[in-house]
C-alpha atoms as a PDB file:
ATOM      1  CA  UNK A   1     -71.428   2.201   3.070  1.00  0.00           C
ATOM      2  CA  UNK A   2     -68.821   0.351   5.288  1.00  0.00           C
ATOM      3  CA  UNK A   3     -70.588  -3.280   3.134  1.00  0.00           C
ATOM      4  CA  UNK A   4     -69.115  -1.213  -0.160  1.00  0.00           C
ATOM      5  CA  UNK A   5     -66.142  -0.463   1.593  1.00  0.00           C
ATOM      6  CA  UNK A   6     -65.421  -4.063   2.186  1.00  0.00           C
ATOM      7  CA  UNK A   7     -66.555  -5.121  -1.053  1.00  0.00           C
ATOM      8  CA  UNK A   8     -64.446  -3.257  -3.032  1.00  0.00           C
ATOM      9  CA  UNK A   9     -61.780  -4.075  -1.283  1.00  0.00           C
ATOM     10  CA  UNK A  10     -62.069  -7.861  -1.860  1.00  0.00           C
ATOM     11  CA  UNK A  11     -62.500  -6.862  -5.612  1.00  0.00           C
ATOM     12  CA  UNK A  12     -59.542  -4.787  -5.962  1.00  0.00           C
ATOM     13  CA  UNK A  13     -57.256  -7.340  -3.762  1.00  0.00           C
ATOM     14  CA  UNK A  14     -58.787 -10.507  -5.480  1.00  0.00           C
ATOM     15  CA  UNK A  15     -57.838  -8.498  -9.164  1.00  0.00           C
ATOM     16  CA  UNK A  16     -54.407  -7.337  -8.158  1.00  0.00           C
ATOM     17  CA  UNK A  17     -53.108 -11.094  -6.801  1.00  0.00           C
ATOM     18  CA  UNK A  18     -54.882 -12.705  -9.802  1.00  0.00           C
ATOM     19  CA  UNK A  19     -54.208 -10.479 -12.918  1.00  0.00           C
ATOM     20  CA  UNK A  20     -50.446 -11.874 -13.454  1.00  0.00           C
ATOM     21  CA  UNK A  21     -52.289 -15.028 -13.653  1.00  0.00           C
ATOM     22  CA  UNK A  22     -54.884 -14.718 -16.415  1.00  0.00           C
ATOM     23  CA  UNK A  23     -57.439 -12.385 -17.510  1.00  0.00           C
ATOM     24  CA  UNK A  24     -59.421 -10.366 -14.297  1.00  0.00           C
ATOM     25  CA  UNK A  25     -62.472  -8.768 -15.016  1.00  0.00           C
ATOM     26  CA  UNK A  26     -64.085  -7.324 -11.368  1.00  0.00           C
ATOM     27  CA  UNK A  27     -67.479  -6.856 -11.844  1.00  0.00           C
ATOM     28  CA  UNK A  28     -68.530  -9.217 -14.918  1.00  0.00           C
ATOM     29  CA  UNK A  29     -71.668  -8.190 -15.972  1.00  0.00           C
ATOM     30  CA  UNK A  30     -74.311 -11.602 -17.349  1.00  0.00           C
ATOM     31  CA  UNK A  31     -77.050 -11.977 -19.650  1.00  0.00           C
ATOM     32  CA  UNK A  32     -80.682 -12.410 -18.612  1.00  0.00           C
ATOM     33  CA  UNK A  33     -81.245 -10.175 -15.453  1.00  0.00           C
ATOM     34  CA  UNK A  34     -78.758  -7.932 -14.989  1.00  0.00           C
ATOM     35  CA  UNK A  35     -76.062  -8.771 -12.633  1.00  0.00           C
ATOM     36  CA  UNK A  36     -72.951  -8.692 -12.373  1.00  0.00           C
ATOM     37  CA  UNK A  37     -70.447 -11.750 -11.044  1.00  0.00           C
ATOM     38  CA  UNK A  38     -67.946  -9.814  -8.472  1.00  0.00           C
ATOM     39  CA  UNK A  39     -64.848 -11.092  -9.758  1.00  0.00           C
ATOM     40  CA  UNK A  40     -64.282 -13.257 -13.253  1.00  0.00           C
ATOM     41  CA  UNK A  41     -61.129 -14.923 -13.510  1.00  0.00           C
ATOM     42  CA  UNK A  42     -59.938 -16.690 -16.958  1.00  0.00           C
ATOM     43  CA  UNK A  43     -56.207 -18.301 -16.463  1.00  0.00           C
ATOM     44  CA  UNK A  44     -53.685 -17.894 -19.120  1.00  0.00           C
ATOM     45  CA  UNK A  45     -51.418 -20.441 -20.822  1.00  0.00           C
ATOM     46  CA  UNK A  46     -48.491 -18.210 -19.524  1.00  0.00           C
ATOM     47  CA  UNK A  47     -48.851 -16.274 -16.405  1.00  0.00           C
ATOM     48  CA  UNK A  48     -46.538 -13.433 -15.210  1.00  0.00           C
ATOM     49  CA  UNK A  49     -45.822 -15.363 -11.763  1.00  0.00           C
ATOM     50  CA  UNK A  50     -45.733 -19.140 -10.600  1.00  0.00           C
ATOM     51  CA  UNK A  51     -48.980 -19.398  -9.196  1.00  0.00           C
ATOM     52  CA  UNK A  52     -48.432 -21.582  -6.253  1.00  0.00           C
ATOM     53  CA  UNK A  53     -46.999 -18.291  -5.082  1.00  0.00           C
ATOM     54  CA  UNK A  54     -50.216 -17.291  -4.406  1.00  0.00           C
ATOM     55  CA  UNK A  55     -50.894 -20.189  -2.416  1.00  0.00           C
ATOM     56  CA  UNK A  56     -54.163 -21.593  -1.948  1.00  0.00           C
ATOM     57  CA  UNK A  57     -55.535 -18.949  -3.881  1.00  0.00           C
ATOM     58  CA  UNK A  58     -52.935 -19.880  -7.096  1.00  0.00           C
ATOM     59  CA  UNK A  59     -54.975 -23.564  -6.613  1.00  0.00           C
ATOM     60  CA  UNK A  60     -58.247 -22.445  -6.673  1.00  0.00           C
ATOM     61  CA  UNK A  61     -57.014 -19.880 -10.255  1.00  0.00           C
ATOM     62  CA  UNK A  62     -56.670 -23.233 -12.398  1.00  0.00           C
ATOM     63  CA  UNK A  63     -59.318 -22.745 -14.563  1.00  0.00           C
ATOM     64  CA  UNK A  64     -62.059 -19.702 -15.095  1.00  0.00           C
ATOM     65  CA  UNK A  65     -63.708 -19.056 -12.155  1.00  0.00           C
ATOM     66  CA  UNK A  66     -66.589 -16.626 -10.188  1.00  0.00           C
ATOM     67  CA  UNK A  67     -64.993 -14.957  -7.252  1.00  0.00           C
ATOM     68  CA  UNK A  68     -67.527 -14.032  -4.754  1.00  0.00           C
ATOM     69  CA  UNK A  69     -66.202 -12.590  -1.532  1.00  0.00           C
ATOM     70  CA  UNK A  70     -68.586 -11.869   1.296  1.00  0.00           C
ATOM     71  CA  UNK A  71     -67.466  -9.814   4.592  1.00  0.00           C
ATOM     72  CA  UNK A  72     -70.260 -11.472   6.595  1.00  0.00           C
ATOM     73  CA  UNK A  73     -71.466 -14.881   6.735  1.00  0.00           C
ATOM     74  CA  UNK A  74     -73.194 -16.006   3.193  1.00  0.00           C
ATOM     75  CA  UNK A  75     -76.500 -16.517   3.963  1.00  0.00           C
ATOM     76  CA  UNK A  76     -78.850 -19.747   2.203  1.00  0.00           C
ATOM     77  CA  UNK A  77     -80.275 -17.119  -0.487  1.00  0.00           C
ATOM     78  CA  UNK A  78     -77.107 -15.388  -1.120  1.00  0.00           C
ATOM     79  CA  UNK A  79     -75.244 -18.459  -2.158  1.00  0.00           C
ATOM     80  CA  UNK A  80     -78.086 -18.943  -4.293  1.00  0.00           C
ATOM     81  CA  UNK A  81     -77.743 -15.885  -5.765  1.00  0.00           C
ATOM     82  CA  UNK A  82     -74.185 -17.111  -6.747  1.00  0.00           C
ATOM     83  CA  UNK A  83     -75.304 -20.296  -8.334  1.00  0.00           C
ATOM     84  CA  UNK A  84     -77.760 -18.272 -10.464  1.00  0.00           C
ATOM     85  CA  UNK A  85     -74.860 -16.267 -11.695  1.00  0.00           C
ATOM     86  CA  UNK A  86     -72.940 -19.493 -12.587  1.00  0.00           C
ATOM     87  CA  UNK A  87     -75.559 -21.173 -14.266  1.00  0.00           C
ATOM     88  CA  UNK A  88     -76.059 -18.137 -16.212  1.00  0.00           C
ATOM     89  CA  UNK A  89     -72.530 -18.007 -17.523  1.00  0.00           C
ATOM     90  CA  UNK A  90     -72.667 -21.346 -18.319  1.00  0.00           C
ATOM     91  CA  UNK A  91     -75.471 -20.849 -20.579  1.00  0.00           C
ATOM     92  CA  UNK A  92     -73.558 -18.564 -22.370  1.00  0.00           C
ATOM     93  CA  UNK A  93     -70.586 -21.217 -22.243  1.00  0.00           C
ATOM     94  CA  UNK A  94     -73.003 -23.477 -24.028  1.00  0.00           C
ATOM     95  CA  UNK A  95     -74.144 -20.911 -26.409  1.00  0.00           C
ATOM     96  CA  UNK A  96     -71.023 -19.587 -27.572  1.00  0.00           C
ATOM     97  CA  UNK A  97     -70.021 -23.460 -27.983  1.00  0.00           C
ATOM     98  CA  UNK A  98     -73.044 -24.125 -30.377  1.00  0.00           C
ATOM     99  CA  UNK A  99     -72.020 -20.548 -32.157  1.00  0.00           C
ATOM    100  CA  UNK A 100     -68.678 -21.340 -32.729  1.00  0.00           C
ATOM    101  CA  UNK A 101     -69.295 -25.520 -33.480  1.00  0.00           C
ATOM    102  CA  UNK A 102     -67.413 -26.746 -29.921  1.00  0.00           C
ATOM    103  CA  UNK A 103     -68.263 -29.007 -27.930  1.00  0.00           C
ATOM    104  CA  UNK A 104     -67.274 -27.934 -24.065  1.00  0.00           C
ATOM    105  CA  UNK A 105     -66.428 -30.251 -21.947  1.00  0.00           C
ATOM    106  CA  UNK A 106     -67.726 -30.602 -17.981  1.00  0.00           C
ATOM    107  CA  UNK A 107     -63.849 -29.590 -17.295  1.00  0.00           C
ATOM    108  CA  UNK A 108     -64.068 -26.388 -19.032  1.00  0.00           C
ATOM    109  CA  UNK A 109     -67.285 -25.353 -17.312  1.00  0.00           C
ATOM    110  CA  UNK A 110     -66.254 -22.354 -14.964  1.00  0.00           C
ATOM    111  CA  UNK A 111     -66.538 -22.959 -11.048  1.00  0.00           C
ATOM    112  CA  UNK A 112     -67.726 -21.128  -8.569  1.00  0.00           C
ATOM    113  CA  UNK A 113     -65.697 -19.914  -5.569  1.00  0.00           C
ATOM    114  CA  UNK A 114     -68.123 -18.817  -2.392  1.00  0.00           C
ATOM    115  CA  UNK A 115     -65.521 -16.158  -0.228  1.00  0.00           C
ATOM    116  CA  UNK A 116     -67.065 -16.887   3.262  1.00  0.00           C
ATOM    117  CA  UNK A 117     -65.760 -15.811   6.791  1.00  0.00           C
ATOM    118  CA  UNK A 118     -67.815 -18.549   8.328  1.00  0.00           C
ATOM    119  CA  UNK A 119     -70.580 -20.744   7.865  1.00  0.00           C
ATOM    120  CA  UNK A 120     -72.739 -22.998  10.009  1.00  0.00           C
ATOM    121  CA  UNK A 121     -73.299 -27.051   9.495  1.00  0.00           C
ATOM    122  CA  UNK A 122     -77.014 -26.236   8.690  1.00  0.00           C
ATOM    123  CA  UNK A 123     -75.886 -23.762   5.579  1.00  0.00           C
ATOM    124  CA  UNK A 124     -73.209 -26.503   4.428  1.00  0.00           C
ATOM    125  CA  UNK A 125     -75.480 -29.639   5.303  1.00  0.00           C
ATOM    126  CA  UNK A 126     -78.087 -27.409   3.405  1.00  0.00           C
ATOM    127  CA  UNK A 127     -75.769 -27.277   0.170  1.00  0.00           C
ATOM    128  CA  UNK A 128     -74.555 -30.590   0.342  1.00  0.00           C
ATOM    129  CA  UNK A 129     -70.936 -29.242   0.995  1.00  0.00           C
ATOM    130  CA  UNK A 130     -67.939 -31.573   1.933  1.00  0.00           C
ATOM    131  CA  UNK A 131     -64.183 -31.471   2.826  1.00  0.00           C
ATOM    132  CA  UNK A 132     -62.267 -33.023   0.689  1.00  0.00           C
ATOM    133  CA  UNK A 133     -59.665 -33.503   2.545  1.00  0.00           C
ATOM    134  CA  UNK A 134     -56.975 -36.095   0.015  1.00  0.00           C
ATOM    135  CA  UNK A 135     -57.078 -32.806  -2.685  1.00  0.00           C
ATOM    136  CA  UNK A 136     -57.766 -30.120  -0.148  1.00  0.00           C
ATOM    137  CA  UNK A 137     -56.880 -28.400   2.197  1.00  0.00           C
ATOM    138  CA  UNK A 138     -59.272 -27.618   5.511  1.00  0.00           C
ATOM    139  CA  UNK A 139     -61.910 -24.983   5.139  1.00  0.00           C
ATOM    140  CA  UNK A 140     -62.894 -25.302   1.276  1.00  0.00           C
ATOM    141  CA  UNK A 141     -66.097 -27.166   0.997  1.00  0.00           C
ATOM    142  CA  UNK A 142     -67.354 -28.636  -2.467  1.00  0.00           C
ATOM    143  CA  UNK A 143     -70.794 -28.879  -3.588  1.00  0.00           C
ATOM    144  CA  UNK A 144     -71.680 -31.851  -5.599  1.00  0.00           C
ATOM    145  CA  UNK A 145     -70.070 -32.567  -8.539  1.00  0.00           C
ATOM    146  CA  UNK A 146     -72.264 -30.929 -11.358  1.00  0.00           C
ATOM    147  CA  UNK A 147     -72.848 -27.630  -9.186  1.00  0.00           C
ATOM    148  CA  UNK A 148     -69.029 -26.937  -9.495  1.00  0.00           C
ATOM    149  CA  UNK A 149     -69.284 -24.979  -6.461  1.00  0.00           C
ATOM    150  CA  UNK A 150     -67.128 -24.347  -3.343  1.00  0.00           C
ATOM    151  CA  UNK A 151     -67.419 -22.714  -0.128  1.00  0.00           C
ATOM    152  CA  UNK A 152     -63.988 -20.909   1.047  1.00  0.00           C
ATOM    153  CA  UNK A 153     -64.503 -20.926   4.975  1.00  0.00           C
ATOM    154  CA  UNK A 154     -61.941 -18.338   5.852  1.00  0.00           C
ATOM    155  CA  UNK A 155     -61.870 -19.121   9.772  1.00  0.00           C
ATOM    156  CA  UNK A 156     -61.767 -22.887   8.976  1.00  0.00           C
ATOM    157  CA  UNK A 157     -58.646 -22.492   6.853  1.00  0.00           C
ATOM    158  CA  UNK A 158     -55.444 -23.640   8.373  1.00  0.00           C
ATOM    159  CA  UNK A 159     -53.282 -20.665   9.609  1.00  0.00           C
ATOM    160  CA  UNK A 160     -49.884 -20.805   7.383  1.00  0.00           C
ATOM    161  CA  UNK A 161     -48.713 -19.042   4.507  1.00  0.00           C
ATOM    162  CA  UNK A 162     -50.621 -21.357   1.873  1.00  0.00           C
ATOM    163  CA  UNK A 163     -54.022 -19.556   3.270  1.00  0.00           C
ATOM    164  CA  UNK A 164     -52.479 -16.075   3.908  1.00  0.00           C
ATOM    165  CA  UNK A 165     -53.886 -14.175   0.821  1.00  0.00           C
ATOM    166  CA  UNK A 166     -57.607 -15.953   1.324  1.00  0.00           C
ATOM    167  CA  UNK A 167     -57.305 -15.163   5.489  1.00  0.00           C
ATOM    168  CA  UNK A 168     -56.945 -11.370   4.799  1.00  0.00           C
ATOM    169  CA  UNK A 169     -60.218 -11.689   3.441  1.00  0.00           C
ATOM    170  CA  UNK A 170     -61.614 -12.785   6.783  1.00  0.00           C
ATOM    171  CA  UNK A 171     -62.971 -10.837  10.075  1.00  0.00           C
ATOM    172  CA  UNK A 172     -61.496  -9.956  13.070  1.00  0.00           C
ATOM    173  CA  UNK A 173     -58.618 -11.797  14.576  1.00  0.00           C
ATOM    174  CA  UNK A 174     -58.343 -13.977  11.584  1.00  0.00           C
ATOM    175  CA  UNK A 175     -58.144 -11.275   9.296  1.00  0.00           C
ATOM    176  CA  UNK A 176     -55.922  -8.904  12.049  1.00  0.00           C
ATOM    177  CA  UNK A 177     -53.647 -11.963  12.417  1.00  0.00           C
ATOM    178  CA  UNK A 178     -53.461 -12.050   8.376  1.00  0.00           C
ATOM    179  CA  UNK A 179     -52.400  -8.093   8.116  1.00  0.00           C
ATOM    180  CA  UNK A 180     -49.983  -8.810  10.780  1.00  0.00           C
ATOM    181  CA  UNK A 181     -48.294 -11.787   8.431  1.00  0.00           C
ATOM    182  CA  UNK A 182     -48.269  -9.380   5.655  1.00  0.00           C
ATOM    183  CA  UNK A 183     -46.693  -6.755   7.318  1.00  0.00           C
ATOM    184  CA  UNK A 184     -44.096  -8.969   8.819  1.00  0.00           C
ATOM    185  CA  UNK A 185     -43.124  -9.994   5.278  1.00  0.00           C
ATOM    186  CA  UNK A 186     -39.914  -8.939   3.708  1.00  0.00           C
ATOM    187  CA  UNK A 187     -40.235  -5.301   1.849  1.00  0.00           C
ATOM    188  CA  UNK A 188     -39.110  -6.872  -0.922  1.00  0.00           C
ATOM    189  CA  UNK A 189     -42.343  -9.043  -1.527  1.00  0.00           C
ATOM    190  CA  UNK A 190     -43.902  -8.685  -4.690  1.00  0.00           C
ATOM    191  CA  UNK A 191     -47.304  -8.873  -2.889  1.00  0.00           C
ATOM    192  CA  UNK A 192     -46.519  -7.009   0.262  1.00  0.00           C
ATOM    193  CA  UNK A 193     -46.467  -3.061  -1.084  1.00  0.00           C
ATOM    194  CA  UNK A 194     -49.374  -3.376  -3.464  1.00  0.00           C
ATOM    195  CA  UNK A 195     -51.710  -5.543  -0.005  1.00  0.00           C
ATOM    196  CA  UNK A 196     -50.795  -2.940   2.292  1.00  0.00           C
ATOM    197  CA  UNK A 197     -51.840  -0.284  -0.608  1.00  0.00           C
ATOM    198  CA  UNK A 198     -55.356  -1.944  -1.114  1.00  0.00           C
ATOM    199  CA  UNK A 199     -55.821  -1.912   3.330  1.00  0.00           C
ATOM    200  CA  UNK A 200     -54.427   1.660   3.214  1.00  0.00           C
ATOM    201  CA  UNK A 201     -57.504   2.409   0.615  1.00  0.00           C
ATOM    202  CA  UNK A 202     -60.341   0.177   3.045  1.00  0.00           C
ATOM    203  CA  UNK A 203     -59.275   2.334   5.984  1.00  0.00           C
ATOM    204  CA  UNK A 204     -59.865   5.528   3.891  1.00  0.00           C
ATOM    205  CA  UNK A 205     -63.160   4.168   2.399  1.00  0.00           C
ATOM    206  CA  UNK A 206     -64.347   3.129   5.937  1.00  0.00           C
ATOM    207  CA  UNK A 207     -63.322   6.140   7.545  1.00  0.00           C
ATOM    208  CA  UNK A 208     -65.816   8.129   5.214  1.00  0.00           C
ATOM    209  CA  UNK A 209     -68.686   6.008   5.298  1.00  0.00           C
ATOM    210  CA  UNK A 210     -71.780   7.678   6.074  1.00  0.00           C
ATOM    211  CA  UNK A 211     -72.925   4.202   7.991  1.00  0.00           C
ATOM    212  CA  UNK A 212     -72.419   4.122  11.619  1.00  0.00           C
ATOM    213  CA  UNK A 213     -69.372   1.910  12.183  1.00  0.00           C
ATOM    214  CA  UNK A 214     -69.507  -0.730  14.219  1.00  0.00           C
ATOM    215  CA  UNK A 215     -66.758  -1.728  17.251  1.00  0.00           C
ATOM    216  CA  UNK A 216     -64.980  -4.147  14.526  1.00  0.00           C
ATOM    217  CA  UNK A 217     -65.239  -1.533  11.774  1.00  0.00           C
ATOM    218  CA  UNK A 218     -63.095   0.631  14.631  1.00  0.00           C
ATOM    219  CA  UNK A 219     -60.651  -1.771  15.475  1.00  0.00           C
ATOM    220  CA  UNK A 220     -59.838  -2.244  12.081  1.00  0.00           C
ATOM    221  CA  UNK A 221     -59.234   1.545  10.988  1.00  0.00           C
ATOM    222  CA  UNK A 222     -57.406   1.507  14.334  1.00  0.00           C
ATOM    223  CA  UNK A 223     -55.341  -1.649  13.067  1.00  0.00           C
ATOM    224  CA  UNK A 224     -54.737   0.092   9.515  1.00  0.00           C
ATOM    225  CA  UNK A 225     -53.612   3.513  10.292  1.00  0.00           C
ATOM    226  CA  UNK A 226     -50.162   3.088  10.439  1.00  0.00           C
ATOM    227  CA  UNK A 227     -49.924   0.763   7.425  1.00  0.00           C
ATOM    228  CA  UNK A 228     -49.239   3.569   4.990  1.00  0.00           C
ATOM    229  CA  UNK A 229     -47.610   6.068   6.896  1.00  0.00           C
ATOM    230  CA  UNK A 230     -44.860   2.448   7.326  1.00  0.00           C
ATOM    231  CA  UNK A 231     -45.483   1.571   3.695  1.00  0.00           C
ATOM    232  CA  UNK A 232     -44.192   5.112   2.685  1.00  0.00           C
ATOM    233  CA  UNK A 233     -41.228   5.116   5.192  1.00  0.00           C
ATOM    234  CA  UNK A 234     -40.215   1.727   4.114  1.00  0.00           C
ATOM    235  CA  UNK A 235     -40.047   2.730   0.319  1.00  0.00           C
ATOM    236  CA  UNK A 236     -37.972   5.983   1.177  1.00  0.00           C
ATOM    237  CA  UNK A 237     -35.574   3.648   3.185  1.00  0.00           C
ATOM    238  CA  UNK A 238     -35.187   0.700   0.598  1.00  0.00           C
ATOM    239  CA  UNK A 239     -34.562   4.039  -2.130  1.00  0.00           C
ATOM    240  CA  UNK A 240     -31.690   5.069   0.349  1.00  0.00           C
ATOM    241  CA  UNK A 241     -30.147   1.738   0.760  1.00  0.00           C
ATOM    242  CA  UNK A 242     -30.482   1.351  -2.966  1.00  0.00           C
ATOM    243  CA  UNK A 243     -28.843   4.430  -2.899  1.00  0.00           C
ATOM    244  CA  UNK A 244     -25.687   3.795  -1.462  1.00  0.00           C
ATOM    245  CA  UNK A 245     -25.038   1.010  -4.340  1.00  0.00           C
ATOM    246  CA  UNK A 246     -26.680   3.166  -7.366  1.00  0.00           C
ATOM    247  CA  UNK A 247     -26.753   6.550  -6.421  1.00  0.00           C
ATOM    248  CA  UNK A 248     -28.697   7.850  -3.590  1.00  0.00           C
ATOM    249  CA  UNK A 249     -30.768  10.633  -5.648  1.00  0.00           C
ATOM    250  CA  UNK A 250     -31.414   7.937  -8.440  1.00  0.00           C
ATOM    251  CA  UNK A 251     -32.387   5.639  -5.957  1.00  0.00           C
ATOM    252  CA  UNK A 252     -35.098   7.476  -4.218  1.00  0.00           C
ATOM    253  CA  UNK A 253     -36.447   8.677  -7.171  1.00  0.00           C
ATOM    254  CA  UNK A 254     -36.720   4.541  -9.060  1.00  0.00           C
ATOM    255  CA  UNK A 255     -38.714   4.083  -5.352  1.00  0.00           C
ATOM    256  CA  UNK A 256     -40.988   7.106  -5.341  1.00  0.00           C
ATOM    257  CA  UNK A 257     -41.833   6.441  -8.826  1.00  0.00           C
ATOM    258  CA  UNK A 258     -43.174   2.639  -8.423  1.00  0.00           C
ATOM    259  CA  UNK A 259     -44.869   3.651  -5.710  1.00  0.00           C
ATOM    260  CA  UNK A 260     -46.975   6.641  -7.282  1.00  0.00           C
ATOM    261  CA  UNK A 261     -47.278   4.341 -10.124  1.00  0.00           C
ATOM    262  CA  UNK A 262     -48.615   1.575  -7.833  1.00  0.00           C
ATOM    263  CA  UNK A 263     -50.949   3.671  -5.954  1.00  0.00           C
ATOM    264  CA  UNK A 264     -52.122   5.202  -9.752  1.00  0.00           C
ATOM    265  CA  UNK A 265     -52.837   1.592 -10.220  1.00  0.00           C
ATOM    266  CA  UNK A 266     -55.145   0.561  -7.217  1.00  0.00           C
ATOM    267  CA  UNK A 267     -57.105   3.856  -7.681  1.00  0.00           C
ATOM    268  CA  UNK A 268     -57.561   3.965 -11.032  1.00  0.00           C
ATOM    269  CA  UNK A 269     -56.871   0.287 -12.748  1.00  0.00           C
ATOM    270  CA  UNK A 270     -53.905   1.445 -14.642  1.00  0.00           C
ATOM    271  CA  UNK A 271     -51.094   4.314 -15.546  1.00  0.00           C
ATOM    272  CA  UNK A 272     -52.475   5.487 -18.752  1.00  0.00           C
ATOM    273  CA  UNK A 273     -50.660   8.550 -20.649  1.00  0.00           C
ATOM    274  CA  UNK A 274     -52.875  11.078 -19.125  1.00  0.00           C
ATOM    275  CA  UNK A 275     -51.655   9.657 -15.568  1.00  0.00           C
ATOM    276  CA  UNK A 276     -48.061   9.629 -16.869  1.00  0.00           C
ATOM    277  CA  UNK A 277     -48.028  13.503 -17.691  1.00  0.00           C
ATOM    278  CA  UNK A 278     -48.379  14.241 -13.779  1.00  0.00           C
ATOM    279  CA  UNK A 279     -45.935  11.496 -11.780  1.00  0.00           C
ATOM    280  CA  UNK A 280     -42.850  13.982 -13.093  1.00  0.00           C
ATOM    281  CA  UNK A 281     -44.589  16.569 -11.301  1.00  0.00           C
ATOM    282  CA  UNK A 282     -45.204  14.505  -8.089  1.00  0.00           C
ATOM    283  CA  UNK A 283     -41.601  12.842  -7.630  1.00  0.00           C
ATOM    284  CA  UNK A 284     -40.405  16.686  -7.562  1.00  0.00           C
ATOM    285  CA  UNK A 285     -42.701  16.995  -4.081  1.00  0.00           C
ATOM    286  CA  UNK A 286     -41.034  16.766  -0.849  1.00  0.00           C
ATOM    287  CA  UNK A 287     -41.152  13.506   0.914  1.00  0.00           C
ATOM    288  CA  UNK A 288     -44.339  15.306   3.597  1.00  0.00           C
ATOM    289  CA  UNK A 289     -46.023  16.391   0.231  1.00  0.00           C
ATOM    290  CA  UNK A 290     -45.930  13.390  -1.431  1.00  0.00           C
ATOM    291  CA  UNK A 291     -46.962  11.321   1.685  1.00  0.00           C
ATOM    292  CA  UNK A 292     -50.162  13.698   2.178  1.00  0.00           C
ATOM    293  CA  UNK A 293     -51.162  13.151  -1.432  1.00  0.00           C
ATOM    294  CA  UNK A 294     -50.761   9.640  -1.584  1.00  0.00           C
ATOM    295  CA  UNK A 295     -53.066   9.061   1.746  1.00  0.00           C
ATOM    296  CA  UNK A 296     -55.861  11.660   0.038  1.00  0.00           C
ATOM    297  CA  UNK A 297     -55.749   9.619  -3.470  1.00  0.00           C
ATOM    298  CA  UNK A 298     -58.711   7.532  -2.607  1.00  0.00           C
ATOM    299  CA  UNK A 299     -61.064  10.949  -2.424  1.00  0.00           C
ATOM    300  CA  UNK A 300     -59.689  12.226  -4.816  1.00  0.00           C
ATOM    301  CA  UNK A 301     -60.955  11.858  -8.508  1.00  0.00           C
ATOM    302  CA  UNK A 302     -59.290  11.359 -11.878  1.00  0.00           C
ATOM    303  CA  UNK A 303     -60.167  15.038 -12.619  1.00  0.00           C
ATOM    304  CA  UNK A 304     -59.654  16.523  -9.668  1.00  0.00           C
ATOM    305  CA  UNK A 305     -56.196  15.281  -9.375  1.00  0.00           C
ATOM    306  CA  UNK A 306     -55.368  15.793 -13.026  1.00  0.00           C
ATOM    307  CA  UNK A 307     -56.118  19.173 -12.608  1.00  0.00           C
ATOM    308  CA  UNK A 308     -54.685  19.914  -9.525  1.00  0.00           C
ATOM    309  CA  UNK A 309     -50.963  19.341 -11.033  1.00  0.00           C
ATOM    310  CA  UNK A 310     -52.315  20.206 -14.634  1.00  0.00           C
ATOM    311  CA  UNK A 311     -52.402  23.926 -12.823  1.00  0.00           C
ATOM    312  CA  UNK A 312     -49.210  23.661 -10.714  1.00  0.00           C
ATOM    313  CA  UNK A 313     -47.202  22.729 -14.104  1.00  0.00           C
ATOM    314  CA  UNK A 314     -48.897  25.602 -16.346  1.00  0.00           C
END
């Protein structure tokens, strides 16, 4: 489904930016009915990164948060949906407070963050949403105070590099303009390699949707396709130009392995030791083989590939 496609994507990009920051859990299952918050966020004292790297996303990961990113336009019930979750979660804020003898303050109540493209002035007159515009920048309106909830208006957010991350959550021009920024990026970004992973994995995941695509859907795997055929050339050229200060052969090899380790990591969440016993294998492949592997990780499964080089190494 090209909605799944879209969603996932949002979870696995929101996770990835956020995890240096804090603790990421992408879906967070609640009590009560079952469902599940799309992205959970808890900061930590000491994150990996600065987070106003991150921009206006670093701002809105100050304190534990409910991500929920939505490719179309939220609709009135949706964004109820989202307060349910919250309030839920805040019950079991209050209960683990009584269980443990705290007493939580308003503060440390989590906050909801509502991912929007757009929204109309009936759906934010509707929620009582307002700019605030002396803390804020354009394009995130708040709820009243006690809700602790905010709508993130992609296509109201001002175009810089504070709102990059957010915008490539976006549709059409807003979002194309947003992949363009990223690719224009030094390939040196910490960011950069691991974004252009996650769009390399939405053009795979929309490509085999069994849902007819619509003329956006089209542009955008038209606007993707070269992203990791150029993320792939780019590593192979920063291992040569390490090269010629390290050692070309060591070099190429430093790049090809943070690369298969990165891609590991989007697909499966992390490079466990089963994982580890096959990336010797890989970095022996020739620069076409590795490339063709690479773009077919997103079909392929933890088994399937484990077995694939479990047989070529037996």
């Amino acid at each position: 489904m090209t909605r799944f496609a879209y969603d996932q994507f949002a979870k696995d990009f929101l996770e990835e930016l956020l995890s240096p920051l804090g603790s990421v859990k992408a879906p967070l299952e609640i009590r009560g009915e079952t469902r599940q918050v799309d992205v959970w966020f808890a900061p930590t004292q000491e994150g990996e990164i600065n987070r106003e790297e991150l921009g206006l996303l670093g701002k809105l990961a100050t304190t534990p948060s409910l991500f929920e990113p939505f490719r179309n336009a939220a609709t009135p019930n949706e964004i109820c949906t989202c307060v349910l979750k919250l309030l839920e979660l805040r019950t079991d804020f209050q209960r683990r407070g009584h269980r443990e003898g705290e007493r939580i303050k308003e503060e440390d109540y989590p906050r909801l963050w509502i991912i929007t493209p757009t929204a109309s002035k009936t759906v934010l007159d509707g929620f009582g949403a307002k700019l605030d515009l002396k803390n804020w920048l354009p394009g995130i309106y708040f709820c009243p105070q006690f809700f602790r909830t905010a709508l993130v208006v992609i296509h109201k957010l001002p175009k810089n590099q504070q709102t990059l991350w957010l915008r490539l959550l976006g549709k059409g021009r807003v979002q194309q303009q947003a992949i363009d920024e990223i690719e224009a990026l030094p390939k040196t970004d910490k960011f950069r390699s691991n974004a252009m992973l996650l769009l390399s994995n939405l053009r795979t995941n929309l490509t085999q949707s069994q849902e007819q695509l619509q003329e956006e859907d089209r542009e955008l795997i038209m606007r993707l396709s070269p992203l990791l055929t150029k993320q792939l050339q780019d590593a192979e050229e920063l291992g040569i130009q390490q090269g010629i200060e390290q050692g070309v052969q060591q070099g190429q090899r430093m790049e090809r392995l943070t690369m298969i380790e990165n891609f590991f990591r989007a697909r499966f969440g992390s490079v466990d030791e089963e994982l580890s016993t096959i990336v010797e294998p890989m970095l022996l492949l020739s620069y076409e083989e590795l490339t063709q592997i690479l773009m077919q990780l997103s079909s392929l499964s933890r088994e399937e590939l484990l077995s694939r080089f479990g047989e070529d190494n037996s």
